[in-house]
PDB file of N, CA and C in Angstrom:
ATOM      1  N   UNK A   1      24.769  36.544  32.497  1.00  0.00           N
ATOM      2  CA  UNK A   1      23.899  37.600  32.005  1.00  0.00           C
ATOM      3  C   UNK A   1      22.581  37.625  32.764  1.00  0.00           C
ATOM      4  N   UNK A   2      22.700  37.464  34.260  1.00  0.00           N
ATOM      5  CA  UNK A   2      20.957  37.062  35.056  1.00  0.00           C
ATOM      6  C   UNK A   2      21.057  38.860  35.213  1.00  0.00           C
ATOM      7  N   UNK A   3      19.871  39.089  34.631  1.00  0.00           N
ATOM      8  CA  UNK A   3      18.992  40.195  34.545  1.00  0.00           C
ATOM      9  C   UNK A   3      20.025  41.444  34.352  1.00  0.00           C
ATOM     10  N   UNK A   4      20.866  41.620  33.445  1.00  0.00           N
ATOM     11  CA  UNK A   4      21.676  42.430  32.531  1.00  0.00           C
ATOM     12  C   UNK A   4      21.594  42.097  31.354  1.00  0.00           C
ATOM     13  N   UNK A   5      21.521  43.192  31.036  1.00  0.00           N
ATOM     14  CA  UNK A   5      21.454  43.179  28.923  1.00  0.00           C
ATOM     15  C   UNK A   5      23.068  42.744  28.729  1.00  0.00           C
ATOM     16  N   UNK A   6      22.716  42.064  27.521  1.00  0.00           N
ATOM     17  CA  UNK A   6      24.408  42.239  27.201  1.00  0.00           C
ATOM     18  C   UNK A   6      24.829  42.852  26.245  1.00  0.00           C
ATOM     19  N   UNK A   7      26.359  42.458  26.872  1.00  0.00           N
ATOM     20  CA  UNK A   7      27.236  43.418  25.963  1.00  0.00           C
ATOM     21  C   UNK A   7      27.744  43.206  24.695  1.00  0.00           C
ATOM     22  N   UNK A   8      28.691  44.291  24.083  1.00  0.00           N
ATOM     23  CA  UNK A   8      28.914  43.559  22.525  1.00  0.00           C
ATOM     24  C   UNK A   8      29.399  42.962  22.292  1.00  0.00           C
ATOM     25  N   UNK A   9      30.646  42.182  23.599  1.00  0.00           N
ATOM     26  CA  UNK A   9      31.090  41.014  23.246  1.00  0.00           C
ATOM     27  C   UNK A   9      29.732  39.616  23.264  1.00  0.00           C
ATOM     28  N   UNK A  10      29.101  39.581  24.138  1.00  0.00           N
ATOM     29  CA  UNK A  10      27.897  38.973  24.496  1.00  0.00           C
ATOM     30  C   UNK A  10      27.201  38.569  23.237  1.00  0.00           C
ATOM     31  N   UNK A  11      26.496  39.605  22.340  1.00  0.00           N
ATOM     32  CA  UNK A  11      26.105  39.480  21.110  1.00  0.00           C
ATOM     33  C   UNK A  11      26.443  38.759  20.129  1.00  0.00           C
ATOM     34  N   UNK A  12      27.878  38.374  19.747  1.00  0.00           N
ATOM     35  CA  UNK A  12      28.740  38.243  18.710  1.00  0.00           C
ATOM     36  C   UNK A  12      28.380  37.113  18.417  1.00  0.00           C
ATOM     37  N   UNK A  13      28.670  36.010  17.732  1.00  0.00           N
ATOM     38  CA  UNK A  13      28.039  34.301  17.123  1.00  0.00           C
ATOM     39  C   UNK A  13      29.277  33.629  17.859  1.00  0.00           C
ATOM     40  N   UNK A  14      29.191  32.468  18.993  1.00  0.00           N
ATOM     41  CA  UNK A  14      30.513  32.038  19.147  1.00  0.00           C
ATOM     42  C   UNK A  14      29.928  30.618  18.604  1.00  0.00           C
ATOM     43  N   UNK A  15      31.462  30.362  18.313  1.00  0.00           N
ATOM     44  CA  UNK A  15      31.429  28.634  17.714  1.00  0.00           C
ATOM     45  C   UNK A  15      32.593  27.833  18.437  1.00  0.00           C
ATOM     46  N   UNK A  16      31.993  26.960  18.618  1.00  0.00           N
ATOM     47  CA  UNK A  16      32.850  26.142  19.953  1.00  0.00           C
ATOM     48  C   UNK A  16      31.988  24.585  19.966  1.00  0.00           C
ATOM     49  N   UNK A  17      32.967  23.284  20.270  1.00  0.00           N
ATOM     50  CA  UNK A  17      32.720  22.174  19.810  1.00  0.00           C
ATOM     51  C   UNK A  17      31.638  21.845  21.352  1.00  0.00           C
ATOM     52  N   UNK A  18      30.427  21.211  20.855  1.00  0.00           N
ATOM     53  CA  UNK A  18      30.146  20.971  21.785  1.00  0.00           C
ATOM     54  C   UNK A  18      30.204  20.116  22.961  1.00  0.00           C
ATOM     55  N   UNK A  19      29.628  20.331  24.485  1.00  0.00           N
ATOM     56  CA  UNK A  19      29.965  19.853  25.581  1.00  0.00           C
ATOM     57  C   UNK A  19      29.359  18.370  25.588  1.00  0.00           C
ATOM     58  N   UNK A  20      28.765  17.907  25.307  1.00  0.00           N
ATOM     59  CA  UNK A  20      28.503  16.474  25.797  1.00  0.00           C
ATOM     60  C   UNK A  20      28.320  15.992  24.240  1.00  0.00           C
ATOM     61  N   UNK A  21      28.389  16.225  23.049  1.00  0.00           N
ATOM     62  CA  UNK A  21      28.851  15.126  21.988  1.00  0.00           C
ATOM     63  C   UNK A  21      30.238  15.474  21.654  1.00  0.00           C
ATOM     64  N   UNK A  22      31.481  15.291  21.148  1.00  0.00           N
ATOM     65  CA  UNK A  22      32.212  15.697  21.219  1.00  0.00           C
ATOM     66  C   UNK A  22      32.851  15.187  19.460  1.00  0.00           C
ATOM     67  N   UNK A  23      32.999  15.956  19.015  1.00  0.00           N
ATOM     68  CA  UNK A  23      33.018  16.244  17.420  1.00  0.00           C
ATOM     69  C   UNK A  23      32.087  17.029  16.631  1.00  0.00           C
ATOM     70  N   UNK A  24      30.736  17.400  17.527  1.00  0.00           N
ATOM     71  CA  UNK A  24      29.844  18.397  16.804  1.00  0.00           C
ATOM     72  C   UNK A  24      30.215  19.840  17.253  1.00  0.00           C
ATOM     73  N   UNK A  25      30.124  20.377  16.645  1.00  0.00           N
ATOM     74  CA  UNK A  25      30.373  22.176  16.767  1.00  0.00           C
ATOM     75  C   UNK A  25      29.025  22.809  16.518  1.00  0.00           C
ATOM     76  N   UNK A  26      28.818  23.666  17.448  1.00  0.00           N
ATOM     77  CA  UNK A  26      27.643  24.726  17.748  1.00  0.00           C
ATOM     78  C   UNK A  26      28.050  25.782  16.725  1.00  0.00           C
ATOM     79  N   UNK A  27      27.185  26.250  16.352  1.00  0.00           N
ATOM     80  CA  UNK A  27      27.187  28.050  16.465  1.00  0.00           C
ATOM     81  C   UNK A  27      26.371  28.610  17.008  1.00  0.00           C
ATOM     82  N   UNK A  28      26.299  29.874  18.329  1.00  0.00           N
ATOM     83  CA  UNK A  28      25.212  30.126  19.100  1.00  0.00           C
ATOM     84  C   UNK A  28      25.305  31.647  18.832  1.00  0.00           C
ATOM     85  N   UNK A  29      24.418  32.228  19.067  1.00  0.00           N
ATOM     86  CA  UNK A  29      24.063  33.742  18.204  1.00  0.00           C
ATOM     87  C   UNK A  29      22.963  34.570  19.896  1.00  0.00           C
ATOM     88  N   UNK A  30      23.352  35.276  20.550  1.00  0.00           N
ATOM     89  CA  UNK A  30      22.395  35.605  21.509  1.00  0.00           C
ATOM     90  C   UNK A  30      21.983  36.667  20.872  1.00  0.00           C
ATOM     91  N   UNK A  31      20.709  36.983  21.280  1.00  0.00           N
ATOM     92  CA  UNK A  31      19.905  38.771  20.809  1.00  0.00           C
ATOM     93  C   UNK A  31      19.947  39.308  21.983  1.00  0.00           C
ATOM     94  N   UNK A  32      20.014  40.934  21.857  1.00  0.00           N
ATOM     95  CA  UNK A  32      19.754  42.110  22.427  1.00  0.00           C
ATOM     96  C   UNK A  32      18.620  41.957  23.722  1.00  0.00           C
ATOM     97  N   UNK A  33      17.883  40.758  23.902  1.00  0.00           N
ATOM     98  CA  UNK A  33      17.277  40.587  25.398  1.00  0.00           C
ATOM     99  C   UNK A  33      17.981  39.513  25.852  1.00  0.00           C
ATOM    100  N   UNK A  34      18.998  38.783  25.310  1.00  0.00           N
ATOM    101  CA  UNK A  34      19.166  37.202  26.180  1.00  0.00           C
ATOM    102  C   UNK A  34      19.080  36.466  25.805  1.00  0.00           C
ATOM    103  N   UNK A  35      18.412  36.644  24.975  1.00  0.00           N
ATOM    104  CA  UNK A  35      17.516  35.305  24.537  1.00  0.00           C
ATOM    105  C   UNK A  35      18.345  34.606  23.504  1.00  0.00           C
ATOM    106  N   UNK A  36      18.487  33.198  22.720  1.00  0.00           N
ATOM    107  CA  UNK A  36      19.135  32.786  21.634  1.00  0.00           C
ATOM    108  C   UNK A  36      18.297  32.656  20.470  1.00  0.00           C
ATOM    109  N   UNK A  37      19.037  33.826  19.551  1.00  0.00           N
ATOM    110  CA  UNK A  37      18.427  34.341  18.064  1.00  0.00           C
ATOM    111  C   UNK A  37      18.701  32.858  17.252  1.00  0.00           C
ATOM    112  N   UNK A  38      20.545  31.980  17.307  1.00  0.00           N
ATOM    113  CA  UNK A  38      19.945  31.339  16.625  1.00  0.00           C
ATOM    114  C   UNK A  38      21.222  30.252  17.396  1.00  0.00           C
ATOM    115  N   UNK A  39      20.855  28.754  17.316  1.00  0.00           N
ATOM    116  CA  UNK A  39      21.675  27.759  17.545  1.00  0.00           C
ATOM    117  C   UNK A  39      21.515  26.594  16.534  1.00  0.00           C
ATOM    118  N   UNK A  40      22.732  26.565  15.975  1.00  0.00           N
ATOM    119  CA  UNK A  40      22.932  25.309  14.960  1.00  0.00           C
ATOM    120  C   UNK A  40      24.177  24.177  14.976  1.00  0.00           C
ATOM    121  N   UNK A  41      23.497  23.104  15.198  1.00  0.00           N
ATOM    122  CA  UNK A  41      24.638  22.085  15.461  1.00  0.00           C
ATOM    123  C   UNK A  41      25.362  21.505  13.724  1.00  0.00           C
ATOM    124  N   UNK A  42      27.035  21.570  13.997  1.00  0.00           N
ATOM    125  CA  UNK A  42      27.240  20.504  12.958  1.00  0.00           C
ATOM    126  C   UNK A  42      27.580  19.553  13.455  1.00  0.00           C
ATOM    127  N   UNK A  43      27.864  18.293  12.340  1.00  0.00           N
ATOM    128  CA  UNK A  43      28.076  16.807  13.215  1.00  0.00           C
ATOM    129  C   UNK A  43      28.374  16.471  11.849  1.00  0.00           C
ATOM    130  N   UNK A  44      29.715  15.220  12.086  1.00  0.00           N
ATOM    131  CA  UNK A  44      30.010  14.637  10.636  1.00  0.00           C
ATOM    132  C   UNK A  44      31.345  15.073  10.350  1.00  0.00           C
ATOM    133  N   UNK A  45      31.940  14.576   9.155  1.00  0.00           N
ATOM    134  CA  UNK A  45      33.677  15.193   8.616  1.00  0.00           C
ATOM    135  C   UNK A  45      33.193  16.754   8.424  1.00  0.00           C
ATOM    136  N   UNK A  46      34.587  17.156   8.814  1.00  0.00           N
ATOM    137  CA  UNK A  46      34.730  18.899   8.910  1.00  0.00           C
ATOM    138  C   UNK A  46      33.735  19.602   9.477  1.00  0.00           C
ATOM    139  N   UNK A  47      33.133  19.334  10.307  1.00  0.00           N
ATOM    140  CA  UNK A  47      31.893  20.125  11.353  1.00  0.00           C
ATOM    141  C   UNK A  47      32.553  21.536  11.763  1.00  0.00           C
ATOM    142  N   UNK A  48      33.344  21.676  12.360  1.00  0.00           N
ATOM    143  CA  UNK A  48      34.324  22.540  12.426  1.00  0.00           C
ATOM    144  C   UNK A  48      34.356  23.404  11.754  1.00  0.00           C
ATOM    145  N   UNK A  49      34.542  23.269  10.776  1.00  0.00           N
ATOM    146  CA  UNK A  49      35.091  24.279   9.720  1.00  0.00           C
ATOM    147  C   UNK A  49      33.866  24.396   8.888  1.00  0.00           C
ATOM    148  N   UNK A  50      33.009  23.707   8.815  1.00  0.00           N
ATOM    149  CA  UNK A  50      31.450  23.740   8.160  1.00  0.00           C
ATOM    150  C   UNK A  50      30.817  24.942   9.350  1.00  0.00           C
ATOM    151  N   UNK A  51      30.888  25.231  10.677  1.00  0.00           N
ATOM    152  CA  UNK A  51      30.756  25.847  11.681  1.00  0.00           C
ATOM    153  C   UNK A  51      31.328  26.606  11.503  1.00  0.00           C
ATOM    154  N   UNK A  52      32.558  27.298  11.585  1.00  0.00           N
ATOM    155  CA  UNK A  52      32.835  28.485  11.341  1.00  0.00           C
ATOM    156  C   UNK A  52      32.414  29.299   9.820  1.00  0.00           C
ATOM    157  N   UNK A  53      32.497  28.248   8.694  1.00  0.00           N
ATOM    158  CA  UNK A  53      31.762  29.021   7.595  1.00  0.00           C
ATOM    159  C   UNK A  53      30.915  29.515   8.058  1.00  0.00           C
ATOM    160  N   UNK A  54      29.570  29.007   8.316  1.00  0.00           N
ATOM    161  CA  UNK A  54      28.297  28.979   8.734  1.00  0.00           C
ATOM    162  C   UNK A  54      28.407  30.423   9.571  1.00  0.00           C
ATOM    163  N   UNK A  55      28.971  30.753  10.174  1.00  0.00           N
ATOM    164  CA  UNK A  55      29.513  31.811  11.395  1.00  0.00           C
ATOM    165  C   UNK A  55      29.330  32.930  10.565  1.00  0.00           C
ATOM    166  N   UNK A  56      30.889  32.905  10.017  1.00  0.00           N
ATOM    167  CA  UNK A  56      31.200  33.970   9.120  1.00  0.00           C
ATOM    168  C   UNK A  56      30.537  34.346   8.207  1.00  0.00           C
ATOM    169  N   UNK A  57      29.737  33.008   7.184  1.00  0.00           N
ATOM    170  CA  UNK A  57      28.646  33.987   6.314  1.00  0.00           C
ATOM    171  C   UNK A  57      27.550  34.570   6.907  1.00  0.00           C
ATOM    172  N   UNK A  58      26.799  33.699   8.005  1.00  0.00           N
ATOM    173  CA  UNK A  58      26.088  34.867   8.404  1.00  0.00           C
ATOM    174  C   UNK A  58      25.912  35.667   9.130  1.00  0.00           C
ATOM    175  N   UNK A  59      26.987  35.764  10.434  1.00  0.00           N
ATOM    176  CA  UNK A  59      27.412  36.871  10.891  1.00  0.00           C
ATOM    177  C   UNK A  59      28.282  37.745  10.688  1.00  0.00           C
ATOM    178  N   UNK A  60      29.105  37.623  10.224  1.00  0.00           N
ATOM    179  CA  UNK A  60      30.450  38.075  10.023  1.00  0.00           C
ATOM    180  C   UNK A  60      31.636  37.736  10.903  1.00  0.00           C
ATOM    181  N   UNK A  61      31.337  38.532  12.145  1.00  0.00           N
ATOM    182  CA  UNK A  61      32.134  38.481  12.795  1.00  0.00           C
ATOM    183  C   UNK A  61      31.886  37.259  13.692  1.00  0.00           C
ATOM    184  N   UNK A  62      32.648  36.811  15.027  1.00  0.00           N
ATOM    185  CA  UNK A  62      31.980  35.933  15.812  1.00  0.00           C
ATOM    186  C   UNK A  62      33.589  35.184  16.533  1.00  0.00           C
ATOM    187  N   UNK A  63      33.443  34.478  17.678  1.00  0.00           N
ATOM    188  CA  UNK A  63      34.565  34.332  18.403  1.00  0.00           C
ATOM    189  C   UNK A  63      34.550  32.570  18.388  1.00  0.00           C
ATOM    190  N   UNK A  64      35.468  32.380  18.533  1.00  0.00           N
ATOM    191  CA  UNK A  64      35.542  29.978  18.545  1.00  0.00           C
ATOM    192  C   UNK A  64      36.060  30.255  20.062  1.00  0.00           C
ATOM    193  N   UNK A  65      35.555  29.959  20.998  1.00  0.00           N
ATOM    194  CA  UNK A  65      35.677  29.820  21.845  1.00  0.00           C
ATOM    195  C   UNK A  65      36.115  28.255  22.470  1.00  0.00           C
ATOM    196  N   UNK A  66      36.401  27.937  23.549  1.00  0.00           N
ATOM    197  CA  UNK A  66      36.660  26.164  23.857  1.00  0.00           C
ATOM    198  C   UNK A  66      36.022  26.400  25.581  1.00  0.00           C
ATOM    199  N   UNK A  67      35.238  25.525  25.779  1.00  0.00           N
ATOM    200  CA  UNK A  67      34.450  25.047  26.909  1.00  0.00           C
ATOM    201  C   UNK A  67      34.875  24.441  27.204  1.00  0.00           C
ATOM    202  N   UNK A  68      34.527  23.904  29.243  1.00  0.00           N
ATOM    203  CA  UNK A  68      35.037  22.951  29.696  1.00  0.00           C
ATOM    204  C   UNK A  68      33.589  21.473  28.990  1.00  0.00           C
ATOM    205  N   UNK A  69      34.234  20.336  28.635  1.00  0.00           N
ATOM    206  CA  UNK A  69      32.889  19.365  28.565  1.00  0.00           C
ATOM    207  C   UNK A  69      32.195  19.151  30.191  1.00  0.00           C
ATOM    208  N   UNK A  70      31.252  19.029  29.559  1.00  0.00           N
ATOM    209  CA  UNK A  70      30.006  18.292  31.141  1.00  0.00           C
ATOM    210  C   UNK A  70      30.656  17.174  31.636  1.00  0.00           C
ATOM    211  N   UNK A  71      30.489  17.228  32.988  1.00  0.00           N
ATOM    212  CA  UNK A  71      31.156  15.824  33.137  1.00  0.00           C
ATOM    213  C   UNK A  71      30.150  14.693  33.593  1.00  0.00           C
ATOM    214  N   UNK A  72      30.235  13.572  32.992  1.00  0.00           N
ATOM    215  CA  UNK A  72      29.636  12.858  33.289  1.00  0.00           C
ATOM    216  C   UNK A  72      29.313  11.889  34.735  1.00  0.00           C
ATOM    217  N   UNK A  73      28.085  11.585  35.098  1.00  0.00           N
ATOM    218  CA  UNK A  73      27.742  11.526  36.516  1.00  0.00           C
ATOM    219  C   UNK A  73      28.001   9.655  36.653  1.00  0.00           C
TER     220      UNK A  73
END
């Protein structure tokens, strides 16, 4: 997204486990300039699924996506 607005897939809340702890799940939320409206980590039993709640109540909609992890140096 370098110096394009995004689009409406772009917008949407994705939730996807994150890259360098591996059992916590994000939810990441971008706004209408780029920028990130909102990022919240879970961590702990059912993060996952505590993460997609979290998604769905307050976005509604939103995509679980799977990343490659960082690799370590």
């Amino acid at each position: 997204m370098t110096g394009e607005r995004p689009n409406a897939d772009d917008l949407r809340a994705k939730v996807f486990e994150d890259r360098e702890y591996q059992g916590n799940w994000r939810v990441e939320k971008v706004d209408e300039d780029g920028g990130y409206e909102c990022t919240v980590i879970f961590a702990g039993p059912n993060a996952r699924q505590r993460a997609i709640d979290y998604a769905r109540h307050r976005f509604g909609d939103f995509d679980e996506i799977e990343l490659e992890p960082y690799r370590k140096s």
